[in-house]
C-alpha atoms as a PDB file:
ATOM      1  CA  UNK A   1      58.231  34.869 115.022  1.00  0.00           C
ATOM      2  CA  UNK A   2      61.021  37.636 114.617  1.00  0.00           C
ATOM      3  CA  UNK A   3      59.888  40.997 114.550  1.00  0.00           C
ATOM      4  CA  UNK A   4      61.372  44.785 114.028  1.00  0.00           C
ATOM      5  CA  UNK A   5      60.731  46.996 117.130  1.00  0.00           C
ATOM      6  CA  UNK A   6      59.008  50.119 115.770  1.00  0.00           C
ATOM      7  CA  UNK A   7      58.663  52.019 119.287  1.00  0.00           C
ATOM      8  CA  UNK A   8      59.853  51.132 122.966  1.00  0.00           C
ATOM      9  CA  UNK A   9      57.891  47.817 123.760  1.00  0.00           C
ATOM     10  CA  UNK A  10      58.370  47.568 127.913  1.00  0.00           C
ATOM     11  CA  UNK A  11      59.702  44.299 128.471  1.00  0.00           C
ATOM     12  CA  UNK A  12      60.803  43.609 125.032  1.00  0.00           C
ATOM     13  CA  UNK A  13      63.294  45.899 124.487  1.00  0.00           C
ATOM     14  CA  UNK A  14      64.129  49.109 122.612  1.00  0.00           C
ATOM     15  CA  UNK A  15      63.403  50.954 118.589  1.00  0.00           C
ATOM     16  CA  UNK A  16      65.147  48.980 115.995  1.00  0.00           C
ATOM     17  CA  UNK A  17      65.586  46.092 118.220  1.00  0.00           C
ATOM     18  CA  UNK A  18      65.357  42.797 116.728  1.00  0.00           C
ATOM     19  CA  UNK A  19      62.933  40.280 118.764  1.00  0.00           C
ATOM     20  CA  UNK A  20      62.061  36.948 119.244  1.00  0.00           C
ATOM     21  CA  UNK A  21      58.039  36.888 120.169  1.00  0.00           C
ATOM     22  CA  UNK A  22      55.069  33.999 119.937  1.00  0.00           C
ATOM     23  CA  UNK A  23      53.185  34.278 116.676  1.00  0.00           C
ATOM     24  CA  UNK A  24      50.246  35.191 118.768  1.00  0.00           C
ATOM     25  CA  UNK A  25      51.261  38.028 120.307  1.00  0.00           C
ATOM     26  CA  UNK A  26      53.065  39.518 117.315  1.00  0.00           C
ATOM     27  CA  UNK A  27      49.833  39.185 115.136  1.00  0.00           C
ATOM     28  CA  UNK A  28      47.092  40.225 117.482  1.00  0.00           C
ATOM     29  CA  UNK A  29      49.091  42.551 119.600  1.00  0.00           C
ATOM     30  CA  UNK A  30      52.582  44.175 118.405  1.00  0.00           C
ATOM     31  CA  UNK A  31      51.570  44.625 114.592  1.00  0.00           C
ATOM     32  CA  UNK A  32      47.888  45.756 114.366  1.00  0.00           C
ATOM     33  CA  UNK A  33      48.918  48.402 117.023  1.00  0.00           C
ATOM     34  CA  UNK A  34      51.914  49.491 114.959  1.00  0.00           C
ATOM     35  CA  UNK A  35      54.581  48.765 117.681  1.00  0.00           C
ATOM     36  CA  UNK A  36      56.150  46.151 115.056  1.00  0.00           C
ATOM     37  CA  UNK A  37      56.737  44.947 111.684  1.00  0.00           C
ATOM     38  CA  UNK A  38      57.953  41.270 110.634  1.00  0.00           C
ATOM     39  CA  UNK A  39      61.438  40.401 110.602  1.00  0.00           C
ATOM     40  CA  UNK A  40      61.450  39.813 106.644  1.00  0.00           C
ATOM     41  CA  UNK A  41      64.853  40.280 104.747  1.00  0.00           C
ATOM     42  CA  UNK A  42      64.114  43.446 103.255  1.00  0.00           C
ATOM     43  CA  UNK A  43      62.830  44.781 106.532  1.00  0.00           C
ATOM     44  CA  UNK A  44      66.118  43.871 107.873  1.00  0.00           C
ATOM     45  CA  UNK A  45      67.919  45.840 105.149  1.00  0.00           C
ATOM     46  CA  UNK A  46      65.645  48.738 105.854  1.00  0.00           C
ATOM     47  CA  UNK A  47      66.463  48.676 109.366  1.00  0.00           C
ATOM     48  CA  UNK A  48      70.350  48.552 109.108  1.00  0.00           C
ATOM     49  CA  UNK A  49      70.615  51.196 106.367  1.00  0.00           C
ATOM     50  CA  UNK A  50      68.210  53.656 108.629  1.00  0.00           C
ATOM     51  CA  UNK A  51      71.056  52.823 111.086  1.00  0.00           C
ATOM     52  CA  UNK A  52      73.284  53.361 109.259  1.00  0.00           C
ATOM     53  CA  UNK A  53      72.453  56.906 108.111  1.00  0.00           C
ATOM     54  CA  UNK A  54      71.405  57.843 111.895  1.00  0.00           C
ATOM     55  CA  UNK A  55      74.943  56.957 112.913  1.00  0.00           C
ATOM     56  CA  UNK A  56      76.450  59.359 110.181  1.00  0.00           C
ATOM     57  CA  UNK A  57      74.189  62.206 111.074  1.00  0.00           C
ATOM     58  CA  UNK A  58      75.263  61.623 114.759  1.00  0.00           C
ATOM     59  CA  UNK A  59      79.072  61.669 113.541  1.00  0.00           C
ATOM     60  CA  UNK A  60      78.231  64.895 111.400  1.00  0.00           C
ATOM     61  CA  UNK A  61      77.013  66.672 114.488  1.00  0.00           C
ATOM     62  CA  UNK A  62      79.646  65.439 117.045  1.00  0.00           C
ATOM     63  CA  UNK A  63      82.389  66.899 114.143  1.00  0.00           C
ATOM     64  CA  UNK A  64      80.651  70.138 113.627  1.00  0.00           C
ATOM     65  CA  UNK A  65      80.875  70.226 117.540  1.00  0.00           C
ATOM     66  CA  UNK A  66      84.430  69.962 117.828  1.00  0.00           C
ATOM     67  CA  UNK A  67      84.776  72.286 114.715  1.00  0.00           C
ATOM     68  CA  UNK A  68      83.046  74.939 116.652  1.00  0.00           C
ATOM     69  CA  UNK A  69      84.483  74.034 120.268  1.00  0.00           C
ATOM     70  CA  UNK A  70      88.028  75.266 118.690  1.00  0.00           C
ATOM     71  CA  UNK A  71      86.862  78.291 117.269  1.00  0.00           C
ATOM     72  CA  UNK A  72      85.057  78.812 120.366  1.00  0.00           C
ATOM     73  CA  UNK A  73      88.691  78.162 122.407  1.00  0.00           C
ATOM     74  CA  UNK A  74      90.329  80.672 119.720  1.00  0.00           C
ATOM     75  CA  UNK A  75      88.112  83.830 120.881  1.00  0.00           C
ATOM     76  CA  UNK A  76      88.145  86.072 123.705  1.00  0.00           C
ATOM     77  CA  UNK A  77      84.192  87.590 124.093  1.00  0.00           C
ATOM     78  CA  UNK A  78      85.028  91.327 125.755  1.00  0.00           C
ATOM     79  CA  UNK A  79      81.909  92.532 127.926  1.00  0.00           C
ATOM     80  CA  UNK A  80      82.453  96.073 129.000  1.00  0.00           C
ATOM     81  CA  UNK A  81      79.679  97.110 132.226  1.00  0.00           C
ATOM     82  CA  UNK A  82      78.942  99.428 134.360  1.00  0.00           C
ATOM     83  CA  UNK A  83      81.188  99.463 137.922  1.00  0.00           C
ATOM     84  CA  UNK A  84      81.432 101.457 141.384  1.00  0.00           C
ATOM     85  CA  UNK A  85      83.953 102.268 143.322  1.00  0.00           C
ATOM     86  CA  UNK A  86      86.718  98.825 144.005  1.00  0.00           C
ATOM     87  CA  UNK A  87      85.546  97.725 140.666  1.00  0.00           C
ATOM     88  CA  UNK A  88      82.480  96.081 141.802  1.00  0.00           C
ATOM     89  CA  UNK A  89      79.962  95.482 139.195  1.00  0.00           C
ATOM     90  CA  UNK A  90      76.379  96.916 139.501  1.00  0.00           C
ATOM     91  CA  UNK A  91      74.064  93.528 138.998  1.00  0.00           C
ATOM     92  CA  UNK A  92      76.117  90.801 137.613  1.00  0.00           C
ATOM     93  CA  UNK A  93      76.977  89.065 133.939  1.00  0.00           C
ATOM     94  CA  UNK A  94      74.863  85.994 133.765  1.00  0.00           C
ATOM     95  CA  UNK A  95      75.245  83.412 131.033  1.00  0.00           C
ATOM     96  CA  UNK A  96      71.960  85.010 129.072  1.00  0.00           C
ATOM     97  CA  UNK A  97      74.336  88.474 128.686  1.00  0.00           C
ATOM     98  CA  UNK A  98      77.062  86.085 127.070  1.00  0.00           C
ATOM     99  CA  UNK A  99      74.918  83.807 124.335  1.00  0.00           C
ATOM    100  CA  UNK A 100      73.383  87.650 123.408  1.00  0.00           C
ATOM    101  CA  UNK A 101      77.226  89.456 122.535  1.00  0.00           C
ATOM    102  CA  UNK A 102      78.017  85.877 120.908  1.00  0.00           C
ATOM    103  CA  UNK A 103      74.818  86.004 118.791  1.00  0.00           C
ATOM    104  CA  UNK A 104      75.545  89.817 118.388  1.00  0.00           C
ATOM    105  CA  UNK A 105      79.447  90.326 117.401  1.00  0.00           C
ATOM    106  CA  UNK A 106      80.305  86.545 116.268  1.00  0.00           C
ATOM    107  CA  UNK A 107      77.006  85.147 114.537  1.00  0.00           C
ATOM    108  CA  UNK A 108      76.967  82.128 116.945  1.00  0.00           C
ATOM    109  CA  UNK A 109      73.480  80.907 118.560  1.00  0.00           C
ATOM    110  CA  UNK A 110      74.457  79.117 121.572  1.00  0.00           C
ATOM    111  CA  UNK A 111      71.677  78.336 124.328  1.00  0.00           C
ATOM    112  CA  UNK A 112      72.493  80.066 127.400  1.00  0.00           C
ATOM    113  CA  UNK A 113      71.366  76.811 129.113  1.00  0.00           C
ATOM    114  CA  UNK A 114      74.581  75.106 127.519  1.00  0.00           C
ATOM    115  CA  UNK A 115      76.836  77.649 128.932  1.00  0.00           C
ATOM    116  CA  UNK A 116      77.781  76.722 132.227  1.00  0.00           C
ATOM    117  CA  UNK A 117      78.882  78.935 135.200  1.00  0.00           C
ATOM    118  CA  UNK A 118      79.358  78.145 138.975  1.00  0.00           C
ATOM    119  CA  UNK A 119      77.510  81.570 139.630  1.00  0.00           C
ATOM    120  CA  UNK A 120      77.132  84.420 137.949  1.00  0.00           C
ATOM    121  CA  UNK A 121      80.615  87.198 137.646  1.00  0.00           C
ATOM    122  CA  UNK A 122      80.285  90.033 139.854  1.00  0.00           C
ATOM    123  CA  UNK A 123      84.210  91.643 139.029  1.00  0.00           C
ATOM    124  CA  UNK A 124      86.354  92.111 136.291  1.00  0.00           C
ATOM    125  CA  UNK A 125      88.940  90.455 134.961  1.00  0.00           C
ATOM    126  CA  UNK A 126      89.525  87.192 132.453  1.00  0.00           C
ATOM    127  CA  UNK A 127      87.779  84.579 133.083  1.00  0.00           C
ATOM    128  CA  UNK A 128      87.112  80.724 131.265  1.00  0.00           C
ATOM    129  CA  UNK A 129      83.670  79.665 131.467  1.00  0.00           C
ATOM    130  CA  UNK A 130      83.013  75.918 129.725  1.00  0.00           C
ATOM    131  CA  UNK A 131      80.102  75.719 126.877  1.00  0.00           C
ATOM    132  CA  UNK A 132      78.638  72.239 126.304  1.00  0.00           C
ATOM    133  CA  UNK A 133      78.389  71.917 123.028  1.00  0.00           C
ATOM    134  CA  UNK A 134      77.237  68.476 122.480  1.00  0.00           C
ATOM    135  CA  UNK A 135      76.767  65.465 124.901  1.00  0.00           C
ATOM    136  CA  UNK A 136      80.604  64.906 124.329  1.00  0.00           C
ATOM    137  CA  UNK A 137      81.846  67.898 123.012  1.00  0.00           C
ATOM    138  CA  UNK A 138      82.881  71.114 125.743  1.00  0.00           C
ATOM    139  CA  UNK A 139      84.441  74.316 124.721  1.00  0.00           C
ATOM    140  CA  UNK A 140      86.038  76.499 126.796  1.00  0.00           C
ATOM    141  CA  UNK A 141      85.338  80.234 126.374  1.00  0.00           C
ATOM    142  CA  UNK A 142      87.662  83.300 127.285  1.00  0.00           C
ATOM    143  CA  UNK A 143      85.666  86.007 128.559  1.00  0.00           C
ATOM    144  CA  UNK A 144      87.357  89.615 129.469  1.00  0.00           C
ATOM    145  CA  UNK A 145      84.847  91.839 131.984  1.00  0.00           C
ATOM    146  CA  UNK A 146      85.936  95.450 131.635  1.00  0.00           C
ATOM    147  CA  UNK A 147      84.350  98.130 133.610  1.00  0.00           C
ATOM    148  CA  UNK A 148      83.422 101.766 132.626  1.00  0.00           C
ATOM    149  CA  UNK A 149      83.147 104.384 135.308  1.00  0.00           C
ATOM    150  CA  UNK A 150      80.151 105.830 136.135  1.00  0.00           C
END
């Protein structure tokens, strides 16, 4: 009997999957515990138009991504902090300090988790740090630190 894959089934294979099972096992097993439905024609049809939309939402996000990695690549984010003497910066500008001014000045939520630095910038000066936008999508950032004496 062919049946559709509601959930992960270990051993069987993955959601959506399309699988070859005994008649037994599909009827006392898979389908009274709701892990699969019969392989009938219009549950077939169901199954590729549901993939068919998931793959177009997933193409929607990777392209609003990209729209946002190049305005993201267009902007310089100016961070003016406190500095001593040799312009060494009390504390340090961590990632959370740059996803608030981009919330703040440019309207863009970004995670702080997604942008990435080596460690956090103790000097001034320009700097690129990279923000992961999506799982294939990276934008690189501009950032200017300028100090103000105290």
């Amino acid at each position: 009997m062919k049946v559709i894959l509601k959930e992960d089934v270990k051993a069987l294979g993955k959601k959506g999957k399309v699988c070859e099972v005994s008649d037994g096992y599909a009827r006392n097993f898979l389908i009274p515990k709701g892990l699969a439905v019969e392989a009938t024609q219009g549950n077939v049809q169901d199954l590729a138009h549901k993939q068919k939309q998931e793959e177009q939402r997933k193409q929607k996000e990777k392209q609003a991504a990209i729209d946002l990695a190049a305005k993201i690549g267009a902007m310089q984010v100016v961070l003016n902090v406190k500095v001593g003497e040799k312009g060494r910066l009390f504390g340090s500008v961590t990632n959370k300090e740059i996803a608030e001014v981009l919330d703040k000045k440019y309207q863009l939520k970004i995670d702080k988790r997604k942008i990435e630095m080596k460690e956090p910038i103790k000097t001034t000066g320009e700097l690129t740090v990279l923000v992961r936008l999506h799982p294939e999508v990276y934008g690189n950032l501009k950032i200017k630190v300028e100090g103000i004496q105290q």
